[in-house]
Structure formats: structure tokens, C-alpha cells
C-alpha atoms as a PDB file:
ATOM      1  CA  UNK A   1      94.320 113.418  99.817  1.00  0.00           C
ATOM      2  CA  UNK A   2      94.742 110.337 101.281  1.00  0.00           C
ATOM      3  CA  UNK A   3      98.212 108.927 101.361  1.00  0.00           C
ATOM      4  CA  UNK A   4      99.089 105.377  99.253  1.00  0.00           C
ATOM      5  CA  UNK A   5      99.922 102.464 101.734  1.00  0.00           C
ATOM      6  CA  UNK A   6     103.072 100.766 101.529  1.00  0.00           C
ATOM      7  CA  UNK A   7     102.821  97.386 103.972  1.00  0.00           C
ATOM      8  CA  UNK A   8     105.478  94.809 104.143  1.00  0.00           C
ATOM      9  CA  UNK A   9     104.237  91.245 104.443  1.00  0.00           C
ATOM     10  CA  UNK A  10     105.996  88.956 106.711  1.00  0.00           C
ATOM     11  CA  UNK A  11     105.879  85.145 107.301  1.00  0.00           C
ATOM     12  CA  UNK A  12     106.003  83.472 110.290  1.00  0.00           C
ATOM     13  CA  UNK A  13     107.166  79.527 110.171  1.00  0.00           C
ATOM     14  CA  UNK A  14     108.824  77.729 113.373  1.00  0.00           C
ATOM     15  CA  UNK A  15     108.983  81.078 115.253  1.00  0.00           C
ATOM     16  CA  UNK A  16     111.101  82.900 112.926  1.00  0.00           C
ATOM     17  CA  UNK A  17     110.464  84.511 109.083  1.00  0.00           C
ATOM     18  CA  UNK A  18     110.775  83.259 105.855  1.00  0.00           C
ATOM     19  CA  UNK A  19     110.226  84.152 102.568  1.00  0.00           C
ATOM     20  CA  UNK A  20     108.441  81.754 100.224  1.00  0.00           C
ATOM     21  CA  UNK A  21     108.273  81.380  96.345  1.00  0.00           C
ATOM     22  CA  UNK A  22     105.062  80.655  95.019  1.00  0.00           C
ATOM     23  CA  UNK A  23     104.398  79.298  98.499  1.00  0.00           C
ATOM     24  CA  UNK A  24     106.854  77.104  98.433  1.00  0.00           C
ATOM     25  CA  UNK A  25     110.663  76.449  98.922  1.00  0.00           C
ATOM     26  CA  UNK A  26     110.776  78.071 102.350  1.00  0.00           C
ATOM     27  CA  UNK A  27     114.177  80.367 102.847  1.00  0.00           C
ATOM     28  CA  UNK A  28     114.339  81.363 106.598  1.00  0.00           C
ATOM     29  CA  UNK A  29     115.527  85.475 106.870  1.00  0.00           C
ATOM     30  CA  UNK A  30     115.838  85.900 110.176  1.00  0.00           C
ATOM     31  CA  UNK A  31     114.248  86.849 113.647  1.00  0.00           C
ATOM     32  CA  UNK A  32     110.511  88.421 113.479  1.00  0.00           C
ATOM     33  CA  UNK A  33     111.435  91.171 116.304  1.00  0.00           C
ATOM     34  CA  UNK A  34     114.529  92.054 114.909  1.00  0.00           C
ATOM     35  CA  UNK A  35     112.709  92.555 111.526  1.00  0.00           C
ATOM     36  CA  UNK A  36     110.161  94.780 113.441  1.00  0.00           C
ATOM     37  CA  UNK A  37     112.741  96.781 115.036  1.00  0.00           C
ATOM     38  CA  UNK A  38     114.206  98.014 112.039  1.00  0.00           C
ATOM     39  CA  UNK A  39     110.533  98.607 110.430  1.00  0.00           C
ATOM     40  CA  UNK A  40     109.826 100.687 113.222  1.00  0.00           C
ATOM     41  CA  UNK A  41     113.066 102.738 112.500  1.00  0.00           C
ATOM     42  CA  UNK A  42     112.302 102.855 109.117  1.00  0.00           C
ATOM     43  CA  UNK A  43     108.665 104.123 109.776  1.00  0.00           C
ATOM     44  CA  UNK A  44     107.163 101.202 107.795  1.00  0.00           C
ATOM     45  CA  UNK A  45     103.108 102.349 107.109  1.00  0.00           C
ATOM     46  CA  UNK A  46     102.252  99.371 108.808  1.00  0.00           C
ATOM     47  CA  UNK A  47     103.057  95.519 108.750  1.00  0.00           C
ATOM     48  CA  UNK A  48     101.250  92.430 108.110  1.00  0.00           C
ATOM     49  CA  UNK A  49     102.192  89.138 109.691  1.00  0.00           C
ATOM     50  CA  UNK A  50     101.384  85.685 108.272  1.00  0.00           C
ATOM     51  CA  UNK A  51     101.601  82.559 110.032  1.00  0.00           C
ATOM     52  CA  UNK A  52     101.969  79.358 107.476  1.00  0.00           C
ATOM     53  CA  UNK A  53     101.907  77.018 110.103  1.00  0.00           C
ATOM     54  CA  UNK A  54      99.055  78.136 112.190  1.00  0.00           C
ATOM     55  CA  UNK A  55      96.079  77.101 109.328  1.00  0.00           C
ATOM     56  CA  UNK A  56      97.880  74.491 107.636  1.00  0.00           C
ATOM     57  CA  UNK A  57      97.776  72.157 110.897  1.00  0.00           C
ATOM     58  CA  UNK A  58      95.241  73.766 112.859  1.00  0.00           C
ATOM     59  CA  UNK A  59      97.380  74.828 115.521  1.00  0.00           C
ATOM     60  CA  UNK A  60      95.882  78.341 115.785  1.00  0.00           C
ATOM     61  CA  UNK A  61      97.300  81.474 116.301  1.00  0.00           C
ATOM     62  CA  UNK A  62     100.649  81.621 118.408  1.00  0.00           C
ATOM     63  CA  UNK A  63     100.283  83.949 120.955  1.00  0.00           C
ATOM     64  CA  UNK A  64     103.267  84.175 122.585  1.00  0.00           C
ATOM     65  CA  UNK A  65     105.564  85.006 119.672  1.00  0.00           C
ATOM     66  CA  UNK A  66     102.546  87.846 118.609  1.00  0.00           C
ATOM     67  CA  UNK A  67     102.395  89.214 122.261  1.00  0.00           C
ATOM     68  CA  UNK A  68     106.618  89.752 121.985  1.00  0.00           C
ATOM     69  CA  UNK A  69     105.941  90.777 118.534  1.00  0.00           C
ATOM     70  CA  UNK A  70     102.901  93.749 119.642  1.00  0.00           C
ATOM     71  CA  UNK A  71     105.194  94.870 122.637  1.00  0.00           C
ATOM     72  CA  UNK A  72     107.766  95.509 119.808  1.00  0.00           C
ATOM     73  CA  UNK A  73     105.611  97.198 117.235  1.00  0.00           C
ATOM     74  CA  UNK A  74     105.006 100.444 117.183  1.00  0.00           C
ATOM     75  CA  UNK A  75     103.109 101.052 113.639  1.00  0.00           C
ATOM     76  CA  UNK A  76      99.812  99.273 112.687  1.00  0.00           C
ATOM     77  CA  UNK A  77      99.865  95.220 113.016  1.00  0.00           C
ATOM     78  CA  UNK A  78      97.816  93.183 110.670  1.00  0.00           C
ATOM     79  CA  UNK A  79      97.458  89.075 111.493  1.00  0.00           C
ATOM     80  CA  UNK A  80      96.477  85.933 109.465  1.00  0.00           C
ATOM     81  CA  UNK A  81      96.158  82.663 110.202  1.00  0.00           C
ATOM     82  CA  UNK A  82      94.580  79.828 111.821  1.00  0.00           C
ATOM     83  CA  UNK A  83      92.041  82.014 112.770  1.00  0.00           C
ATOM     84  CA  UNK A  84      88.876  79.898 113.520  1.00  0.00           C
ATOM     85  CA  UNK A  85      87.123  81.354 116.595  1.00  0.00           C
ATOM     86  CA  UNK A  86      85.985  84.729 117.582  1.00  0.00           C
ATOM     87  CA  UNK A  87      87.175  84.313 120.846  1.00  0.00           C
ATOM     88  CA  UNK A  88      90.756  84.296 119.156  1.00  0.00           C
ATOM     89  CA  UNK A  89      90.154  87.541 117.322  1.00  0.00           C
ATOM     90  CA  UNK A  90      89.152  89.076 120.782  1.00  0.00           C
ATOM     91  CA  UNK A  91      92.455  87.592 122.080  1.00  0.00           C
ATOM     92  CA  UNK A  92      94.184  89.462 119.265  1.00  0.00           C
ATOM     93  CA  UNK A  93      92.525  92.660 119.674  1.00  0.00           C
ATOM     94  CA  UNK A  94      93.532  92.502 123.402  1.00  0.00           C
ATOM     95  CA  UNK A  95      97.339  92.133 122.523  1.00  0.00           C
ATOM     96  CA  UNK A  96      97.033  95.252 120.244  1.00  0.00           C
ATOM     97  CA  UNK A  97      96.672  93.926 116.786  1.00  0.00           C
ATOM     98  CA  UNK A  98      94.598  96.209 115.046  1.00  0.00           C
ATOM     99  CA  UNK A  99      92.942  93.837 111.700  1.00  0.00           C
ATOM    100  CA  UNK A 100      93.002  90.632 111.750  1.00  0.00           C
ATOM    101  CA  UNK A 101      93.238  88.742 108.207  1.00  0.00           C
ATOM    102  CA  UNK A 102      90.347  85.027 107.423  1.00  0.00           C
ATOM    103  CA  UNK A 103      91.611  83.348 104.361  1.00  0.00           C
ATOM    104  CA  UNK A 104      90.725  79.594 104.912  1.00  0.00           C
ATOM    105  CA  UNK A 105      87.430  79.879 107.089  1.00  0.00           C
ATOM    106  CA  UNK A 106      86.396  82.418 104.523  1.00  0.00           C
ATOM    107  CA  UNK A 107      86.110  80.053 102.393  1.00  0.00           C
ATOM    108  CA  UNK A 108      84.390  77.721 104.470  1.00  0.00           C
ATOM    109  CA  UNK A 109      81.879  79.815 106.535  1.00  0.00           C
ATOM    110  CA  UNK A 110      80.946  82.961 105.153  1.00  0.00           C
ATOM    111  CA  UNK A 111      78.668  82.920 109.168  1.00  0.00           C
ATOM    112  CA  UNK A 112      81.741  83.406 110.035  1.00  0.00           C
ATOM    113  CA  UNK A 113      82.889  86.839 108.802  1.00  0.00           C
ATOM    114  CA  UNK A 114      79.663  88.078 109.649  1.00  0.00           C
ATOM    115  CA  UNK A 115      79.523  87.121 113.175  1.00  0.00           C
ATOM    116  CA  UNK A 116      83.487  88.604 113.485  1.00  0.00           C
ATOM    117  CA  UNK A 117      81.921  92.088 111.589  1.00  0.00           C
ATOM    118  CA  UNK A 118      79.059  92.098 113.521  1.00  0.00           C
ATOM    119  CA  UNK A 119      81.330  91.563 117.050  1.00  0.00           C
ATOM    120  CA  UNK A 120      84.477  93.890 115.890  1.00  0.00           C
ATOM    121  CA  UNK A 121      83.615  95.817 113.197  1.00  0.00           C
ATOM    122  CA  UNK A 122      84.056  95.911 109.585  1.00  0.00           C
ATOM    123  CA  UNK A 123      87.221  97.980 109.909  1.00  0.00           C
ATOM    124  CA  UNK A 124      88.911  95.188 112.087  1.00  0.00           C
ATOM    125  CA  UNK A 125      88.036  92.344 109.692  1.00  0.00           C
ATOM    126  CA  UNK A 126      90.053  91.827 106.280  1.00  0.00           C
ATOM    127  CA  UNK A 127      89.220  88.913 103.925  1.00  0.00           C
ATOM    128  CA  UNK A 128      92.041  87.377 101.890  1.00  0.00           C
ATOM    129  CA  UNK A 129      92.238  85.610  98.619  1.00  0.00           C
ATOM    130  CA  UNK A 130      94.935  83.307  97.237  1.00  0.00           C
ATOM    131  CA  UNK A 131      94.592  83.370  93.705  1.00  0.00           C
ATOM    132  CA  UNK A 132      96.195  80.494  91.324  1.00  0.00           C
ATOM    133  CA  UNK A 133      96.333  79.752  87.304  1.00  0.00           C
ATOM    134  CA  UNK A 134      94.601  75.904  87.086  1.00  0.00           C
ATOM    135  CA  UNK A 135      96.092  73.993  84.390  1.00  0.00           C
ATOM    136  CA  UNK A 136      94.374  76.036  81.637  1.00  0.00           C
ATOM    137  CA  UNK A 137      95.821  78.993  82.900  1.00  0.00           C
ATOM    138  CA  UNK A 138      92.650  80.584  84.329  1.00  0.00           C
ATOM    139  CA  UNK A 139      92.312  82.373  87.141  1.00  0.00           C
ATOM    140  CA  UNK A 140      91.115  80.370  90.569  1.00  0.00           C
ATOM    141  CA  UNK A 141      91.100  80.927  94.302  1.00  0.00           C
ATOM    142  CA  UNK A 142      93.281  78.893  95.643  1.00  0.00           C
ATOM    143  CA  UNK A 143      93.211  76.739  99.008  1.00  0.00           C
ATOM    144  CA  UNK A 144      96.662  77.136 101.001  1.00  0.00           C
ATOM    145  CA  UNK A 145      95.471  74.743 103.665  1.00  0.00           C
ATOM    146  CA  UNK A 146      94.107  71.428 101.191  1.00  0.00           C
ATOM    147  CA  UNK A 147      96.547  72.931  98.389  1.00  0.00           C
ATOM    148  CA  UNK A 148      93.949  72.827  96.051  1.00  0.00           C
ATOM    149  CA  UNK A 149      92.913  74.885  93.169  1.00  0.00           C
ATOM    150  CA  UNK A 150      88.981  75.756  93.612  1.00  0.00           C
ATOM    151  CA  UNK A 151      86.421  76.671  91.104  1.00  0.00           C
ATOM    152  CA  UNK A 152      85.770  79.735  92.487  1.00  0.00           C
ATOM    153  CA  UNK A 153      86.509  83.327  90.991  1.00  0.00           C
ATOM    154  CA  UNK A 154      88.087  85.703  92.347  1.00  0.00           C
ATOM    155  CA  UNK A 155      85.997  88.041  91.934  1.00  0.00           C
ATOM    156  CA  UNK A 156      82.858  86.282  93.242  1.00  0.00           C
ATOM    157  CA  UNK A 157      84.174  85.330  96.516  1.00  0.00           C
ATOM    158  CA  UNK A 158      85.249  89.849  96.794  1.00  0.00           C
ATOM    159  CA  UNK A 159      81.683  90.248  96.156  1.00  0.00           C
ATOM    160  CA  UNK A 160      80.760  87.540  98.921  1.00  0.00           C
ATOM    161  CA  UNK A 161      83.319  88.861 101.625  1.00  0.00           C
ATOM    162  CA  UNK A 162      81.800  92.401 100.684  1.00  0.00           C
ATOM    163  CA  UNK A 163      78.411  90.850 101.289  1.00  0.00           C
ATOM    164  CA  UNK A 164      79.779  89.944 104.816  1.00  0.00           C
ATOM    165  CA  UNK A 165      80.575  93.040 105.634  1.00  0.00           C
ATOM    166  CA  UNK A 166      84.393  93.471 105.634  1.00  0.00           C
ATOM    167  CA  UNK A 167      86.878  96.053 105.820  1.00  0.00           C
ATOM    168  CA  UNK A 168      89.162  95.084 103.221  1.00  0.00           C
ATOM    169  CA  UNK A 169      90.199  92.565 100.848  1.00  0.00           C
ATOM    170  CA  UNK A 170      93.886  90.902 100.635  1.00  0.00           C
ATOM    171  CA  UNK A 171      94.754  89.811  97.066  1.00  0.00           C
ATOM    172  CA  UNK A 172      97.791  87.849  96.887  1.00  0.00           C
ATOM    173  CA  UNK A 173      98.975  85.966  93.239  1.00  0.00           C
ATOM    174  CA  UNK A 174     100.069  82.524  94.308  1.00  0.00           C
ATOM    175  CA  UNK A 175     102.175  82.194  91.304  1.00  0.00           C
ATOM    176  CA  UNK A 176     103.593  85.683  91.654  1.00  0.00           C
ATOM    177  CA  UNK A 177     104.549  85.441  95.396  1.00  0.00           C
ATOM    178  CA  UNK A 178     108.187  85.817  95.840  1.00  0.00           C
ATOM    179  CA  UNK A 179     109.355  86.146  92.392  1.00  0.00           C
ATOM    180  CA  UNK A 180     109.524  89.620  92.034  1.00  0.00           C
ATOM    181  CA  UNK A 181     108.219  89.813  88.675  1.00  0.00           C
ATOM    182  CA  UNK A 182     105.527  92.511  89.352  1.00  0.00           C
ATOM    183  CA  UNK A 183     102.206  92.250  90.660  1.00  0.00           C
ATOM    184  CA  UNK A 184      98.823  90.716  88.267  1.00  0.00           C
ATOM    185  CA  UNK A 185      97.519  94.201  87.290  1.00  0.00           C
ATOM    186  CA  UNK A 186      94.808  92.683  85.653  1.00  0.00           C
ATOM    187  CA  UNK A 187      93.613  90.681  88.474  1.00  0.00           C
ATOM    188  CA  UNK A 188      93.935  93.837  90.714  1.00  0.00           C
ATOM    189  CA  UNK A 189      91.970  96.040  88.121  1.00  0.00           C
ATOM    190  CA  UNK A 190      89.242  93.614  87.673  1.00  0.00           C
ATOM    191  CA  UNK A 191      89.105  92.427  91.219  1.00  0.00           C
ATOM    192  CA  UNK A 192      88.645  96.571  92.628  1.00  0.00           C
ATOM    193  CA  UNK A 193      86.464  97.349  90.089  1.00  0.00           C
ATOM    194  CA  UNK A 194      83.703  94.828  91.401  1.00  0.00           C
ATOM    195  CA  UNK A 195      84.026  95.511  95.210  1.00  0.00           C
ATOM    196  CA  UNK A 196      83.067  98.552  97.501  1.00  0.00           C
ATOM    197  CA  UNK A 197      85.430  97.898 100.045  1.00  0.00           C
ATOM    198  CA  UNK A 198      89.527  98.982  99.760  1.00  0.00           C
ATOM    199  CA  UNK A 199      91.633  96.457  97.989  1.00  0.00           C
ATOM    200  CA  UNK A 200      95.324  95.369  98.977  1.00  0.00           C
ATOM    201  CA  UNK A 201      97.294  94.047  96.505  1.00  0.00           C
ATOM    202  CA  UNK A 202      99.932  91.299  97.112  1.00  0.00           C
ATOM    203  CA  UNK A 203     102.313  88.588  95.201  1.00  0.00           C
ATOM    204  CA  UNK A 204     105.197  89.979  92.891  1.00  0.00           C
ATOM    205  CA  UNK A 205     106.332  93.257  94.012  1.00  0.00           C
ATOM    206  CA  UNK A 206     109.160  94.486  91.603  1.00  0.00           C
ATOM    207  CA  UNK A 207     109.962  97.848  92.465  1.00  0.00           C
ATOM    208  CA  UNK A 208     109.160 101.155  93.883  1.00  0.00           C
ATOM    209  CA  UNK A 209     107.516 101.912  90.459  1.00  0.00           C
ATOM    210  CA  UNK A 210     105.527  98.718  90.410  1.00  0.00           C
ATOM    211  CA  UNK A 211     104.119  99.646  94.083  1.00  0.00           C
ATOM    212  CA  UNK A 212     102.933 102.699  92.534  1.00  0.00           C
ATOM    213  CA  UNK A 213     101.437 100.748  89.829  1.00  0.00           C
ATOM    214  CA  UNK A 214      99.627  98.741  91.717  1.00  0.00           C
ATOM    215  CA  UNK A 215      97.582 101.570  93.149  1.00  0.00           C
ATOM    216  CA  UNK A 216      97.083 102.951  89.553  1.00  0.00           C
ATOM    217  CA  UNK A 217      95.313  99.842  89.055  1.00  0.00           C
ATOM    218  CA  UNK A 218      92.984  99.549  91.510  1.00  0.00           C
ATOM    219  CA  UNK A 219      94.397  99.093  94.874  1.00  0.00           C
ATOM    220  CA  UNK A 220      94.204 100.904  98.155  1.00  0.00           C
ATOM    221  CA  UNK A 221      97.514  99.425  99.589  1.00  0.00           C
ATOM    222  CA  UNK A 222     100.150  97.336  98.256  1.00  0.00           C
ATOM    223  CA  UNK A 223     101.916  94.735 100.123  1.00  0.00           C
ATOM    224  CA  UNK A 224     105.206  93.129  99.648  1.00  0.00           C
ATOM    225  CA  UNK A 225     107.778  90.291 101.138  1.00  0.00           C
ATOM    226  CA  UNK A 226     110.241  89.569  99.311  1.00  0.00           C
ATOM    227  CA  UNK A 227     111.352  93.717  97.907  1.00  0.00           C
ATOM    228  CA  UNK A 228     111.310  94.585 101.622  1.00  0.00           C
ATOM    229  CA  UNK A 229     113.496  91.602 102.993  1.00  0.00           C
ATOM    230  CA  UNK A 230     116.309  91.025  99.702  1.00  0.00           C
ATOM    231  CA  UNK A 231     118.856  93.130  97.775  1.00  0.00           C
ATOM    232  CA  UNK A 232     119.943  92.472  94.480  1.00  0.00           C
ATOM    233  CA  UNK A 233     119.809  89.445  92.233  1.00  0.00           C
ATOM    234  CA  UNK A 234     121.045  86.669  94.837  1.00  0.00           C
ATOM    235  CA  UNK A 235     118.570  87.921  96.880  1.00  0.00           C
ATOM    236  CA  UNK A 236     120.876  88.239 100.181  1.00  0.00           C
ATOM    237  CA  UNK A 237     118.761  89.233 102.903  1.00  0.00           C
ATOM    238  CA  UNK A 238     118.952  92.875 103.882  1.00  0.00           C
ATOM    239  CA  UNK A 239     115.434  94.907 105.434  1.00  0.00           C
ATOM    240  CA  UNK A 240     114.812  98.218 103.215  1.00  0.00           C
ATOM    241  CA  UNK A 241     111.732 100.185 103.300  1.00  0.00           C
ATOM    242  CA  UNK A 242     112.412 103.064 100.975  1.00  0.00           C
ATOM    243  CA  UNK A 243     111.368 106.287 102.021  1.00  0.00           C
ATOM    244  CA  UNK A 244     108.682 108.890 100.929  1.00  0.00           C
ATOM    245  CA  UNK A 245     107.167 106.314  98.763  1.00  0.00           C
END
């Protein structure tokens, strides 16, 4: 039987974590090896990093802070963003990051997957999707670097990265993240039901329980930010990672 994944979901901004709503209103939590350190203690499943900055001005990947953060890290390290070359994912690889995560250039070179596939492997490669209510209140992918809402389903562009040849697929609910209100169940049933790849499921993490529902819905692994990193209703900032979940 294979065993649910659990993965918190970290953002990097300035060198140091924070924790967005709805991807915005940035509140900084602290020190990204400090919050690794106590994953590793807490024998986190594995741990996903995202850097804000590194896509939204085309700075690239930063890695210094990732080679201090890989030295620290002793459970399986998943990175996203800014990631525009292949020579970059080789440069990741090398530090010991074990997927690497394309949202942006995803969308805007699908010869671009396929080279990093055919180069790394299918099992190195995750494709992400940001996924935002227009002003109808259907479902769209949803730009993080132009912002934009685009008229593109989710589920098509799963069935394009799957075309590509990907590992996985990263769902995340734009208008979920941070709010701990529960993950889109819908959009994680109907999203897994269309693609032959493992799905992970991200934006709105409750609970324990709603982890669990997540799975039950579709997904292979469910990620989370803000149940990992607060406690209680005034969300003061205190690292949990419950055990046998």
C-alpha cells in the first residue's frame, strides 16, 4: 500500500519565508533553515520550496540560499520558480534537489517540458497550475507572473503537461491559498480524473481531516503552508507537522 504524502509548502521572498493569502498580503514567518531544521526533526514526508521573487522579475533561481537550504535538508526537496533554462534544472539536480516544479514557462513553452523530460526524466519534472475564479466565478489558470486570469482550463493544460511527459502535477487554488478554508475538492476530483500522472493538491488546507480528504478526492499528495507554519485563530507562527498522518 502506498503511503499518502503529506508535503509542506514553503515560500521564499527576500531570503526568508512568508506566508501569503490568496497570493497576496505577504506576512514574513521566519528563517527558511530554521524552518527546515525543525521539518527534519519532525520527519516532514518531504518539502516543497517556492520562490515568489525568482519568476515574477526574472531573476532566476537563487542558488545560494537553495545550496544552504540542500546542505540542511535531509527529506525530499521540491523547487519552483524562475525556472527558464535546462541548464538551471541541471544546476539544481547537482545541489541535491530531487523535482523541480515549471509553472510560468509551462505556460509559455510546452518545448520546454519536453526537452527537461526528455534530459531528466519524467520523475524529476512536476508541472504546476495556479487556478483562479474570473469574474463569473469560473474556473481559470491563472498567471502569477502577468497576474492575469487566462482562458485556459484547468484541466486542458493537465492533459497538455501529461502530453509532455511529466511526473506530476501541482494544483494550487489561488483564491484558497492561505485561508485555511479547505482545499477545492471539486477541482481536485475533476482535475485527477482526466490525467495519468499523480496529482498534488494545494491552496486551503484546513485540517488533518481535510488532508485526508484531499486524497479521497483524487490526489496523490497534499500540500500545505499556512496549517504547517500557524496555530490557532491569530495565526501566530509556530512549525507543526502532526505525526502518523
Amino acid at each position: 500500500m502506498i503511503r499518502n504524502r503529506y508535503i509542506p509548502c514553503l515560500l521564499l521572498h527576500d531570503d526568508g519565508l512568508v506566508k501569503s493569502e490568496r497570493f497576496k498580503n505577504y506576512k514574513y514567518i521566519g528563517d527558511p533553515i530554521n524552518a527546515v531544521k525543525i521539518f527534519n526533526d519532525k520527519e516532514a514526508d518531504e518539502i516543497i520550496f517556492l520562490d515568489i521573487d525568482a519568476s515574477k522579475y526574472k531573476s532566476g533561481p537563487n542558488f545560494t540560499v537553495l545550496q544552504d537550504l540542500t546542505s540542511e535538508c535531509f527529506m525530499p526537496l521540491a523547487y519552483g520558480g524562475g525556472i527558464e533554462k535546462l541548464n538551471q534544472i541541471e544546476r539544481l539536480l547537482k545541489l541535491g534537489i530531487e523535482k523541480v516544479i515549471i509553472n510560468h514557462m509551462g505556460l509559455e513553452s510546452q518545448t520546454f517540458i519536453k526537452e527537461a523530460v526528455s534530459y531528466f526524466g519524467s520523475s524529476t519534472i512536476v508541472g504546476a497550475i495556479d487556478v483562479k475564479r474570473d469574474f463569473f466565478g469560473k474556473k481559470f489558470v491563472y498567471d502569477h507572473v502577468s497576474s492575469r486570469v487566462l482562458k485556459v482550463h484547468p484541466i486542458d493544460l493537465a492533459k497538455r503537461y501529461c502530453e509532455t511527459g511529466v511526473g506530476e502535477i501541482f494544483l494550487n487554488s489561488v483564491d484558497l491559498d492561505g485561508t485555511l478554508k479547505g482545499y477545492d475538492l471539486e477541482l481536485i476530483a475533476n482535475v485527477s480524473r482526466e490525467i495519468s500522472v499523480p496529482l498534488i493538491a494545494s491552496g486551503g488546507a484546513s485540517s488533518i481531516d481535510n488532508l485526508e480528504q484531499g486524497i479521497r478526492a483524487g490526489a496523490s499528495a497534499c500540500a500545505a503552508g499556512s496549517l504547517f507554519v500557524y496555530q490557532g485563530s491569530h495565526k501566530a507562527v509556530l512549525i507543526s507537522y502532526p505525526k502518523n498522518i
